[in-house]
N, C-alpha and C. Protein backbone atom coordinates (compact mmCIF):
# COMPACT_ATOMS: atom_id res chain seq x y z
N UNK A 1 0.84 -1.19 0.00
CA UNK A 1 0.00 0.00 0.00
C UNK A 1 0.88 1.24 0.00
N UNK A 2 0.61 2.13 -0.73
CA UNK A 2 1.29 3.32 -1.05
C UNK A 2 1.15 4.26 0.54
N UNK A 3 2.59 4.93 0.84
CA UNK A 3 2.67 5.59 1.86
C UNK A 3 1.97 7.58 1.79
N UNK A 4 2.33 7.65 2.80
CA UNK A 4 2.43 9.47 2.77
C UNK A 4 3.53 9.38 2.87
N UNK A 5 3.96 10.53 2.32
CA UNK A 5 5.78 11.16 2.43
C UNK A 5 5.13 12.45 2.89
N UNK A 6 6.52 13.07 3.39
CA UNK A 6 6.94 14.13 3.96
C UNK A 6 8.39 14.22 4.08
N UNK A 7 8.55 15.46 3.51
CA UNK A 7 10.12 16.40 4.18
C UNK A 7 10.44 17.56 4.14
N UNK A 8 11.18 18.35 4.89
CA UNK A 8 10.68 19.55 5.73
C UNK A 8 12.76 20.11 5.60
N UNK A 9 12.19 21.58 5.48
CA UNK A 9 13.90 22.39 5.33
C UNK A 9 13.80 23.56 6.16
N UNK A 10 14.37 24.45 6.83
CA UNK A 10 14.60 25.34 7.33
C UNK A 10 14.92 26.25 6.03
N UNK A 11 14.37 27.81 6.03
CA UNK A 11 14.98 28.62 5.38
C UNK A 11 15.08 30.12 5.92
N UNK A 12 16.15 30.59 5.62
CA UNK A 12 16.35 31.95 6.49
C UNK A 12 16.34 32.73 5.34
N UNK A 13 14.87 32.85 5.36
CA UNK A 13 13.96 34.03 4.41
C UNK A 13 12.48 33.83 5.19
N UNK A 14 11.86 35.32 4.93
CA UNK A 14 10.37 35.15 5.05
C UNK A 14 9.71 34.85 4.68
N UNK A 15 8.32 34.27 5.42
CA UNK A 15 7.35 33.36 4.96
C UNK A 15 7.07 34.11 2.79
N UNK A 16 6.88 35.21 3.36
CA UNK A 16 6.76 36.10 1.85
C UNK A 16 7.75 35.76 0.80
N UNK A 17 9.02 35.88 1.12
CA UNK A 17 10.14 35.50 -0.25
C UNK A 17 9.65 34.05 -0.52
N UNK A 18 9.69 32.68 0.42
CA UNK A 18 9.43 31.35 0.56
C UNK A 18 8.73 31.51 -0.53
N UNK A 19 7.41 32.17 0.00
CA UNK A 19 5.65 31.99 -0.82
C UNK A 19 6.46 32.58 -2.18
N UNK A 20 6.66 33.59 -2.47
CA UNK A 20 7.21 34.26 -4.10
C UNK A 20 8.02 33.04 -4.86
N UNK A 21 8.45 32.51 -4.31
CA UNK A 21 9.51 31.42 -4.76
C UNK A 21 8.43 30.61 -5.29
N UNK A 22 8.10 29.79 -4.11
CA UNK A 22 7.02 28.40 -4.66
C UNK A 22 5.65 28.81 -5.01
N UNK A 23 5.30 29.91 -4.98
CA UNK A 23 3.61 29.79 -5.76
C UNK A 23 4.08 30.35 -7.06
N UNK A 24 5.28 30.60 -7.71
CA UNK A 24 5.55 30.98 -9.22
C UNK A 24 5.66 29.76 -9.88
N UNK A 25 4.55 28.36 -10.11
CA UNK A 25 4.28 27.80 -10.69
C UNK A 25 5.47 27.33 -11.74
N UNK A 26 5.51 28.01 -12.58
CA UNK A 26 6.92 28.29 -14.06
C UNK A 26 7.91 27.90 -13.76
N UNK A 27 8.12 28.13 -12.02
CA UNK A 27 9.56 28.15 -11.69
C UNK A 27 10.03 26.46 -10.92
N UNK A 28 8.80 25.48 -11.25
CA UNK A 28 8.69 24.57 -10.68
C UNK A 28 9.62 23.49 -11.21
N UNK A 29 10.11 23.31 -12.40
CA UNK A 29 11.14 22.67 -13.26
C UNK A 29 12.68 23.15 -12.41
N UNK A 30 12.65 24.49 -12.42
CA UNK A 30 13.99 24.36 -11.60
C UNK A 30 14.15 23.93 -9.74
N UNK A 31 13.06 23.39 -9.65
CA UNK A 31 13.42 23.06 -8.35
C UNK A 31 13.17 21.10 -8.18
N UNK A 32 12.07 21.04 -8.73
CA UNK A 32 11.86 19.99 -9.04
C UNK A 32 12.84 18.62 -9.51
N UNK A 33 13.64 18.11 -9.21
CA UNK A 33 14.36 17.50 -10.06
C UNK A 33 13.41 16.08 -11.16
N UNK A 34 12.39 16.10 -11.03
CA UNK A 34 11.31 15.40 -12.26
C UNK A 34 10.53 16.21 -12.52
N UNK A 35 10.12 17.75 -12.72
CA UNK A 35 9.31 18.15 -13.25
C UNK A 35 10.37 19.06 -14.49
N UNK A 36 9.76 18.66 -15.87
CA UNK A 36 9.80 19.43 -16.62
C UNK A 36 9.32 20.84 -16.86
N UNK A 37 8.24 20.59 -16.88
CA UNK A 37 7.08 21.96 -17.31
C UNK A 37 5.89 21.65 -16.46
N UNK A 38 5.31 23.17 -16.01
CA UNK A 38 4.04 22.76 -15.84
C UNK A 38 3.38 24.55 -16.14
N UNK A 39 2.12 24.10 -16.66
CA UNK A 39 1.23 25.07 -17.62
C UNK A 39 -0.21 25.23 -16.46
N UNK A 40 -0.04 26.47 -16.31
CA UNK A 40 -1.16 26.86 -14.90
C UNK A 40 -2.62 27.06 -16.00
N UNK A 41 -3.43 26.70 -15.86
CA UNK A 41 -4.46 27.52 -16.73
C UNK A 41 -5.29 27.98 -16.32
N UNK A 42 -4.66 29.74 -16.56
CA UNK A 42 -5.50 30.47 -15.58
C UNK A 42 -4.89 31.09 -14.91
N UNK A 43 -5.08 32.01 -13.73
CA UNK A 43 -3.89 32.66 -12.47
C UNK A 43 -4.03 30.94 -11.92
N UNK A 44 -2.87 31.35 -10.85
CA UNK A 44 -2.65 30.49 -9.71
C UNK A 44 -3.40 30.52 -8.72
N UNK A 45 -4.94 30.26 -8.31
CA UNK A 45 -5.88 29.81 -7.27
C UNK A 45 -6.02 28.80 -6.89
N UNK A 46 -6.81 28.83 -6.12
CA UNK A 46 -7.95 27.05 -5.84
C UNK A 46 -8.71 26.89 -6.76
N UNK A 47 -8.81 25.83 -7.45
CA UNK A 47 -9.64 25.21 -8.70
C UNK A 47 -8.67 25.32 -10.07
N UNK A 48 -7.54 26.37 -10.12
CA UNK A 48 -6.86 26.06 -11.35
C UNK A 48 -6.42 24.55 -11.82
N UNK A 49 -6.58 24.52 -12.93
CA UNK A 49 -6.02 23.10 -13.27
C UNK A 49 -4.46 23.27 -14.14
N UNK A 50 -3.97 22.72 -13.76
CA UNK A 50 -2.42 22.43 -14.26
C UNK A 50 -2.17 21.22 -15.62
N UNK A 51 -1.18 21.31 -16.19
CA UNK A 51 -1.18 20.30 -16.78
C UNK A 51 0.83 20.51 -16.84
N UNK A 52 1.16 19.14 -16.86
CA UNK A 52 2.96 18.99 -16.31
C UNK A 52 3.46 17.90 -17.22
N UNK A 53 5.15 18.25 -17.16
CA UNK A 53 5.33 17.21 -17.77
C UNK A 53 6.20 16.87 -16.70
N UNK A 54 6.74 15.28 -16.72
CA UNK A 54 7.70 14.97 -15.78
C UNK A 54 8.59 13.87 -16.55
N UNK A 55 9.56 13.76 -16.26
CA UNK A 55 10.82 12.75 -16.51
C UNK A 55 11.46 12.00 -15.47
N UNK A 56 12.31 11.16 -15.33
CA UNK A 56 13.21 10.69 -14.64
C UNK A 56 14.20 9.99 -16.00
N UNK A 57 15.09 10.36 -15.91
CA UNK A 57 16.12 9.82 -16.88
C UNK A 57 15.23 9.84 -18.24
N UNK A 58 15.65 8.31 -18.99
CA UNK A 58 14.54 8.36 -20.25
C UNK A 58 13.02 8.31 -20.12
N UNK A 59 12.73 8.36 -18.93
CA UNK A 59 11.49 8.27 -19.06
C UNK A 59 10.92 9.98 -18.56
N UNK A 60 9.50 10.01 -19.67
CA UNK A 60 8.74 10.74 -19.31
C UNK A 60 7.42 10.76 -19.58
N UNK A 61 6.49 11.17 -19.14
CA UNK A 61 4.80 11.50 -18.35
C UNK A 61 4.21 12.37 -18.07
N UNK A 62 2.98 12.49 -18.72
CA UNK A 62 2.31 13.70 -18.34
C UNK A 62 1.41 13.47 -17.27
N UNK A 63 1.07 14.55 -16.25
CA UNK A 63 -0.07 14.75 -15.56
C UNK A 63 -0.51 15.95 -15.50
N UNK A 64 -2.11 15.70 -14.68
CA UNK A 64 -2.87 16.92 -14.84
C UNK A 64 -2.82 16.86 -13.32
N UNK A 65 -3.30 18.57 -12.68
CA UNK A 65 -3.59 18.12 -11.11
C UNK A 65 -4.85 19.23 -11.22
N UNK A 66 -5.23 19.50 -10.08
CA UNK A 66 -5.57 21.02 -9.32
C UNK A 66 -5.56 21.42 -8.22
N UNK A 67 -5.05 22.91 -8.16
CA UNK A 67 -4.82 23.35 -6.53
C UNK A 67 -6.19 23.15 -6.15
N UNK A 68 -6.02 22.62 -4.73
CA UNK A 68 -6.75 22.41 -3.79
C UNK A 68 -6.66 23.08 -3.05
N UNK A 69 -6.06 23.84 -2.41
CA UNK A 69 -5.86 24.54 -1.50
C UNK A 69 -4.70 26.07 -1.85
N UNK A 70 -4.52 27.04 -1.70
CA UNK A 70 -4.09 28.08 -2.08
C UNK A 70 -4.53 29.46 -1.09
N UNK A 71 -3.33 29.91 0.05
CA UNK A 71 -3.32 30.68 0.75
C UNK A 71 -2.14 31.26 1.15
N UNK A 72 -1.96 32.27 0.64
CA UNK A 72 -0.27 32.95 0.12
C UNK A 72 0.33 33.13 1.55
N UNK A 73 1.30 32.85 1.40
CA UNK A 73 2.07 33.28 2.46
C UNK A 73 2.04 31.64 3.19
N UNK A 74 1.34 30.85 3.20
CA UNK A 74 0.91 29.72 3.95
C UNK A 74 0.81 27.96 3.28
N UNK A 75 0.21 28.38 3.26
CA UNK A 75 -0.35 26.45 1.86
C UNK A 75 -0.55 26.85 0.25
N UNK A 76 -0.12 26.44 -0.09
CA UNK A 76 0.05 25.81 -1.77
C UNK A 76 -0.43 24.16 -2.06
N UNK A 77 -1.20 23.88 -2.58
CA UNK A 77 -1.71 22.35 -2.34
C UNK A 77 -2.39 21.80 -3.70
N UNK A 78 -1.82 21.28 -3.93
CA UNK A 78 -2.64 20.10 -5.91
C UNK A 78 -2.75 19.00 -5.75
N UNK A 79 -3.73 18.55 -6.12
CA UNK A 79 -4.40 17.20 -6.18
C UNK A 79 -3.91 16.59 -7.49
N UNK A 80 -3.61 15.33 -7.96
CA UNK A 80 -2.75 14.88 -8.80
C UNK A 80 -4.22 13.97 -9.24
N UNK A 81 -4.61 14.41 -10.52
CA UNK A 81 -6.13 13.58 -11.07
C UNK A 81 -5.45 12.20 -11.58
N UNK A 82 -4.56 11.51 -11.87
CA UNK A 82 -4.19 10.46 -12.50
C UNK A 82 -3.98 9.29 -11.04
N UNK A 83 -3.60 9.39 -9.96
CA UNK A 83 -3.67 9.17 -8.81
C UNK A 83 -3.99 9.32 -7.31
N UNK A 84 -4.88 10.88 -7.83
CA UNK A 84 -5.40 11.14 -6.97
C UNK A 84 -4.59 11.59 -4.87
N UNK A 85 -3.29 11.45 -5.25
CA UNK A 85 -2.84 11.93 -4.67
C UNK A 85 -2.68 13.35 -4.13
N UNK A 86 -2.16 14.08 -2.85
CA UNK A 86 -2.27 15.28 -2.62
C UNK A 86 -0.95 15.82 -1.86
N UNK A 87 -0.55 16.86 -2.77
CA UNK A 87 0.94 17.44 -2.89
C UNK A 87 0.65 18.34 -2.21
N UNK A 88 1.22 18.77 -0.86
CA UNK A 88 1.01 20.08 0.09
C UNK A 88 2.23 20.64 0.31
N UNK A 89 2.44 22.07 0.04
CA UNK A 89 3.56 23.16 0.99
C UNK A 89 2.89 23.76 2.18
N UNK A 90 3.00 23.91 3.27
CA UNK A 90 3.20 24.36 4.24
C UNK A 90 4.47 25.55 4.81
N UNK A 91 4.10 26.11 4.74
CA UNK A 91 4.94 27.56 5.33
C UNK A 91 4.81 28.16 6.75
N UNK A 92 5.31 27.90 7.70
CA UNK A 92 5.17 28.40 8.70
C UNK A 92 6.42 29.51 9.60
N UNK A 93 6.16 30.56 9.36
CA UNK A 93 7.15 31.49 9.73
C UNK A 93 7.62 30.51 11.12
N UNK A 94 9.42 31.29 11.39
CA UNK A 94 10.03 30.97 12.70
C UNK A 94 11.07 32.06 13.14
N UNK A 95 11.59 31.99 14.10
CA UNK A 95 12.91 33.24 14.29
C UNK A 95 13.42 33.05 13.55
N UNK A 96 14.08 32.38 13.02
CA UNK A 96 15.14 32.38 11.77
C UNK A 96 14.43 32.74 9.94
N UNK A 97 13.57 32.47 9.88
CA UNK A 97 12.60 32.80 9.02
C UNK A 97 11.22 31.82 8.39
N UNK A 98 11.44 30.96 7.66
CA UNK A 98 10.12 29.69 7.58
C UNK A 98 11.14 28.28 7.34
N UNK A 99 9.65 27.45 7.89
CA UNK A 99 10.04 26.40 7.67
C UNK A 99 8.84 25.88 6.34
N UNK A 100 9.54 25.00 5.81
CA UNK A 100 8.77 24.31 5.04
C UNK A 100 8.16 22.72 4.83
N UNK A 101 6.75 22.35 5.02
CA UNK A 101 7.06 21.27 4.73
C UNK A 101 6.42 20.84 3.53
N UNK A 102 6.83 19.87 2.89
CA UNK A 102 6.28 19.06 2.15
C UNK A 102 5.32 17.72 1.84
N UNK A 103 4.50 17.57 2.05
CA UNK A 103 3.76 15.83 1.92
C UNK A 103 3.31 15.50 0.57
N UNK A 104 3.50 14.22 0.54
CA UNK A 104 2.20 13.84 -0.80
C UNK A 104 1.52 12.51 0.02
N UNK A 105 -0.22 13.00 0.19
CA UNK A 105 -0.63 12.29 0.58
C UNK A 105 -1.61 11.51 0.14
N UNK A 106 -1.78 10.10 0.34
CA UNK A 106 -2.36 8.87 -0.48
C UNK A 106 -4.34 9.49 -0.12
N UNK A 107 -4.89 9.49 -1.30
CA UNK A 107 -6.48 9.51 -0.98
C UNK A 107 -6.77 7.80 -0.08
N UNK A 108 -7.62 8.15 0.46
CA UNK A 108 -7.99 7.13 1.46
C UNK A 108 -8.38 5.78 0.62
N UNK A 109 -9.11 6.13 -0.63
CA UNK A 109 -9.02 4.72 -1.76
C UNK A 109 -7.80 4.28 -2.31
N UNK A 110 -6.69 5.00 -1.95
CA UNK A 110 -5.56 4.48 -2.78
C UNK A 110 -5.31 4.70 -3.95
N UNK A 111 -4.23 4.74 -4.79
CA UNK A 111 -3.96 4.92 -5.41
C UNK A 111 -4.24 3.95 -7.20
N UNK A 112 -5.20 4.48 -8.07
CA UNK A 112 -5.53 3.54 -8.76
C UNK A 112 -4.99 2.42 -9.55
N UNK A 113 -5.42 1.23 -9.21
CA UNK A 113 -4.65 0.27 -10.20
C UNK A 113 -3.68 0.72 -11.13
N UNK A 114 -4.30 0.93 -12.30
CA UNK A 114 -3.41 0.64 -13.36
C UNK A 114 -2.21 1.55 -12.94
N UNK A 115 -2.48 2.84 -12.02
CA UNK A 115 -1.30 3.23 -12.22
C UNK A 115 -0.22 2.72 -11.06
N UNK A 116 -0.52 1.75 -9.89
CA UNK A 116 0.16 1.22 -9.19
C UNK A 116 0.67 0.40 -10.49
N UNK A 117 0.60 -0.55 -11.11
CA UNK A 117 0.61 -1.03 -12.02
C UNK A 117 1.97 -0.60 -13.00
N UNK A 118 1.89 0.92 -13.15
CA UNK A 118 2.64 1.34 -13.89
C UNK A 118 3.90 1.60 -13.35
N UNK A 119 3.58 1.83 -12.12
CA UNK A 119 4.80 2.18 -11.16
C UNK A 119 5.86 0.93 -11.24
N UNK A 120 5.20 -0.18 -10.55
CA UNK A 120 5.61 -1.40 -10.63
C UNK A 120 6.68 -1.72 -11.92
N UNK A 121 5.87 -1.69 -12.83
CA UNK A 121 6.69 -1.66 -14.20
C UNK A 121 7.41 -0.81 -14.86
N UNK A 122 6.98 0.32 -14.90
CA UNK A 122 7.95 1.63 -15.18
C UNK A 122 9.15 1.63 -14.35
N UNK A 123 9.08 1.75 -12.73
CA UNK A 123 9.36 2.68 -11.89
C UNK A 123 10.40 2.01 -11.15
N UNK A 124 10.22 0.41 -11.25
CA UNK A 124 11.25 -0.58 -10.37
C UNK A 124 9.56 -1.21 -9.34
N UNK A 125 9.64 -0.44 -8.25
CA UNK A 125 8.16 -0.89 -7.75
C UNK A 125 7.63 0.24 -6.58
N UNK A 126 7.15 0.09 -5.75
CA UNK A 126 6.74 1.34 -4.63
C UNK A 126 7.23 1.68 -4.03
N UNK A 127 8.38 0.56 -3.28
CA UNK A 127 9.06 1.11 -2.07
C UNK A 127 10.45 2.02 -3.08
N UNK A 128 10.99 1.44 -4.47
CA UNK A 128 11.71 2.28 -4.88
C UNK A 128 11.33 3.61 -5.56
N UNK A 129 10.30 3.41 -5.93
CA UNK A 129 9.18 5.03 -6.23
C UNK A 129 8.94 5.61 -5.29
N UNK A 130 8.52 5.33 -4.19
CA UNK A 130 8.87 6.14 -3.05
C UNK A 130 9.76 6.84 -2.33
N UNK A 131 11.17 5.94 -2.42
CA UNK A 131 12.51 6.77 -1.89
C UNK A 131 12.96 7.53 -2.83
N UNK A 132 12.40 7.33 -4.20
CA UNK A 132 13.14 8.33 -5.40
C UNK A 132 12.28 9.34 -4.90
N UNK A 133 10.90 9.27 -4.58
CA UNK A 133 9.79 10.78 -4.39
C UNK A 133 10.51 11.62 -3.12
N UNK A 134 10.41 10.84 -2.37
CA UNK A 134 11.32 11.59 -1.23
C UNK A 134 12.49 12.37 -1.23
N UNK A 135 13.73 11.50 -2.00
CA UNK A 135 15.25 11.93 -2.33
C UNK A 135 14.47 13.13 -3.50
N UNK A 136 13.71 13.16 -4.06
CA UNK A 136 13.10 14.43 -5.01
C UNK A 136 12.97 15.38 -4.38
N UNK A 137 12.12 14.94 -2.92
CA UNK A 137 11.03 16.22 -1.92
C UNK A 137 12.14 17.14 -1.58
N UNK A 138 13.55 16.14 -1.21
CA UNK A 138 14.59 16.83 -0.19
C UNK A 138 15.23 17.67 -1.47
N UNK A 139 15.51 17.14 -2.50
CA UNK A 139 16.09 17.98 -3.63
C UNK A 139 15.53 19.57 -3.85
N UNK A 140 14.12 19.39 -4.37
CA UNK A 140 13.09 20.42 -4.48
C UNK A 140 13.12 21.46 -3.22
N UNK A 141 12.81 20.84 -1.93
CA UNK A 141 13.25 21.84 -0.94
C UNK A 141 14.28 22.40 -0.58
N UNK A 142 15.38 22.03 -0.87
CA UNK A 142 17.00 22.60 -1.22
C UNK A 142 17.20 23.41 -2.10
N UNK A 143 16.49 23.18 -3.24
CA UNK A 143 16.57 24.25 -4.47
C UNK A 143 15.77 25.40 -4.18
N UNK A 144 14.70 25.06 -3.27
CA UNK A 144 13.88 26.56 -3.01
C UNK A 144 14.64 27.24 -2.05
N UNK A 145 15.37 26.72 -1.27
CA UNK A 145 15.80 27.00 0.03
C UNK A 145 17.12 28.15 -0.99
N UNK A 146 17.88 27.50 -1.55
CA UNK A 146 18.60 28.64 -2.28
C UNK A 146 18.27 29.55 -2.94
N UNK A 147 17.03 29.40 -3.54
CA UNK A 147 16.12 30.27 -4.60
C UNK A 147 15.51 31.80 -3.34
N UNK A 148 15.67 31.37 -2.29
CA UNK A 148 14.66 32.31 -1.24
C UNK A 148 15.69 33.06 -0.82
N UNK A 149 16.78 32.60 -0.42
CA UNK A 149 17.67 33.15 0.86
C UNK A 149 18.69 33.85 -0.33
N UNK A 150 18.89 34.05 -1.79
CA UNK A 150 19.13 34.58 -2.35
C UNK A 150 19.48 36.36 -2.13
């Protein structure tokens, strides 16, 4: 059964630079180490729908999501329609400036067949699709973490 992940960075910038960084959508390829592109359609709210591309080495995949949640300075949140999964930032100011965390969390039905399926076969299998998502989360939050404190 597919897990929740989470991972979390310290950054010495304000909740505000953090938020400028990660709600600029466009800028999600350079932090991302599997996202290619992703195409907002529309401003950046709750209900926009996205459409992305992603890679890992030779392989690449499209998905669609939509923010679910969207409150500047605070949560950034997309629902992933192909698995139904849910990608959250969390921003919470500190003395030093915010912390961030990250989750992607499993819908309570799980994640649909075929694409467990695909994982399996594409991906190696879950538990190694999982530590690659993670070793990603920590990547992505490192790259913002330089992108902020800039």
């Amino acid at each position: 059964m597919p897990n929740n992940l989470e991972a979390s960075i310290d950054i010495a910038a304000a909740p505000e630079k953090v938020w400028s960084v990660l709600a600029d959508l466009r800028r999600m390829p350079e932090f991302s180490p599997t996202t290619w592109k992703v195409l907002a359609l529309g401003g950046v709210r709750v209900g926009t729908f996205t459409v992305n591309v992603n890679k890992d080495g030779w392989r690449v995949w499209p998905t669609s999501s939509r923010i679910v949640a969207f409150e500047p300075n605070k949560t950034l949140a997309f629902r992933m329609n192909e698995n139904r999964t849910v990608w959250r930032y969390e921003l919470t100011a500190t003395a030093q400036g915010t912390r961030v965390v990250e989750t992607r969390v499993v819908d309570p039905k799980g994640i649909p067949a075929p694409v467990r399926a695909m994982i399996n076969t594409a991906m190696g299998n879950e538990q190694e699709f999982e530590a690659a998502l993670v070793a990603g989360m920590q990547e992505t939050l490192a790259r913002v973490k330089t992108a902020a404190e800039r």
